[in-house]
Protein backbone atom coordinates (compact mmCIF):
# COMPACT_ATOMS: atom_id res chain seq x y z
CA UNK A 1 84.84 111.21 61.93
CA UNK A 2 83.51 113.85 64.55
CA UNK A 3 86.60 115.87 66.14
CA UNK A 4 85.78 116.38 70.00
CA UNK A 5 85.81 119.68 70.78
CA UNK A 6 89.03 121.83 72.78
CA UNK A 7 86.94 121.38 76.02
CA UNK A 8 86.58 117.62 75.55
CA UNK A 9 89.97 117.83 75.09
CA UNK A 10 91.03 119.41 77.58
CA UNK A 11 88.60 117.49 80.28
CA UNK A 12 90.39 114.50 79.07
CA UNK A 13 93.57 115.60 79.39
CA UNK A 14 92.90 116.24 83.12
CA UNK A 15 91.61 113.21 83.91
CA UNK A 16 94.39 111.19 82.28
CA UNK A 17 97.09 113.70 83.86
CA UNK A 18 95.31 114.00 87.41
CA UNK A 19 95.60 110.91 88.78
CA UNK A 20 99.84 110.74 88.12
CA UNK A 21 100.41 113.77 89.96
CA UNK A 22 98.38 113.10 92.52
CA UNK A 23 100.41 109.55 92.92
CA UNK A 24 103.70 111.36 92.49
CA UNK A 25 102.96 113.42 94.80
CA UNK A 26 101.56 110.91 97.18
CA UNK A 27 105.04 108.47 97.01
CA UNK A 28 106.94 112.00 97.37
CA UNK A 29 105.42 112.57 100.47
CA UNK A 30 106.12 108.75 101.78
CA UNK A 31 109.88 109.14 100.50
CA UNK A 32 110.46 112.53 102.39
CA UNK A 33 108.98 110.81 105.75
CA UNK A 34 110.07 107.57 105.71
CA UNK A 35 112.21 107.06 108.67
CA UNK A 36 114.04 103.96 107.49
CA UNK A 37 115.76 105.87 104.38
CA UNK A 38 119.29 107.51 105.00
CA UNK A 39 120.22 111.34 103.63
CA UNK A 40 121.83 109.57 100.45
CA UNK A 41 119.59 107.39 100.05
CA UNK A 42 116.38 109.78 100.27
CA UNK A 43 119.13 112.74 98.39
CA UNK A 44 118.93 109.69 95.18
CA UNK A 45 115.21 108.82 95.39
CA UNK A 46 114.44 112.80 95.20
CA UNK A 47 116.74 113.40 92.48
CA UNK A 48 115.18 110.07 91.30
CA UNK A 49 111.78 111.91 91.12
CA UNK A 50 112.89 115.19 90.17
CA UNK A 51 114.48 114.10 86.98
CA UNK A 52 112.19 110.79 86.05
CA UNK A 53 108.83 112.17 87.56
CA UNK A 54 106.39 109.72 87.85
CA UNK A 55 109.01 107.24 86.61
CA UNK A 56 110.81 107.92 89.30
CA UNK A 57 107.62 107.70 91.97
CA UNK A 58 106.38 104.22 90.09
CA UNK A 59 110.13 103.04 90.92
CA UNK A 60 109.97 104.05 94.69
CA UNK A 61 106.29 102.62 94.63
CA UNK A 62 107.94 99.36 93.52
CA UNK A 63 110.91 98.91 95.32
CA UNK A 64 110.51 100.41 98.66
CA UNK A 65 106.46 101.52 99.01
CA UNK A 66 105.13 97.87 98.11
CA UNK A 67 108.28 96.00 98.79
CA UNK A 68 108.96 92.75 97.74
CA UNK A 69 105.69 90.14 97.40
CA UNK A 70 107.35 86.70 97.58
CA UNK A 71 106.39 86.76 101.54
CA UNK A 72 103.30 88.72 101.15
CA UNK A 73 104.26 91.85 103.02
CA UNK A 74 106.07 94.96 102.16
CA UNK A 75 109.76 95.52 103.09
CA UNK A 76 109.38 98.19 105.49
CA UNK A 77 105.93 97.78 106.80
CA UNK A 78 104.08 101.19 105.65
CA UNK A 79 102.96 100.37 102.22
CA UNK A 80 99.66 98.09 101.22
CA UNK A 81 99.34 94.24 100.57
């Protein structure tokens, strides 16, 4: 079996690891401006994301970004259908 080679690698690596810190940081930035979450509540999603990552950002995502789907629409009308 042929080994890829360190830059093969490496260009793989990015291109898995890329696109999770680009949605981290994406439902970071909709946590720190959404104006319908209170100082604890925003203080326990960033400590949420701080300690779980993009754990923590696929939980937000869930919960609060999408909301819930049984009526079609999210929660707080700012994420997609």
């Amino acid at each position: 079996m042929i080994r890829p080679g360190p830059l093969v690698q490496s260009v793989l690596v990015f291109l898995l690891v890329a696109p999770l810190i680009v949605f981290w940081a994406w439902m970071l930035d909709d946590m720190l401006q959404n104006p319908l979450l209170t100082r604890n509540a925003r203080t326990a999603w960033l400590a949420a994301f701080l300690a779980l990552n993009v754990f923590g950002a696929a939980g937000y995502y869930m919960i609060l970004y999408r909301g819930p789907r049984n009526y079609g629409g999210p929660r707080n009308g700012r994420g997609l259908r």
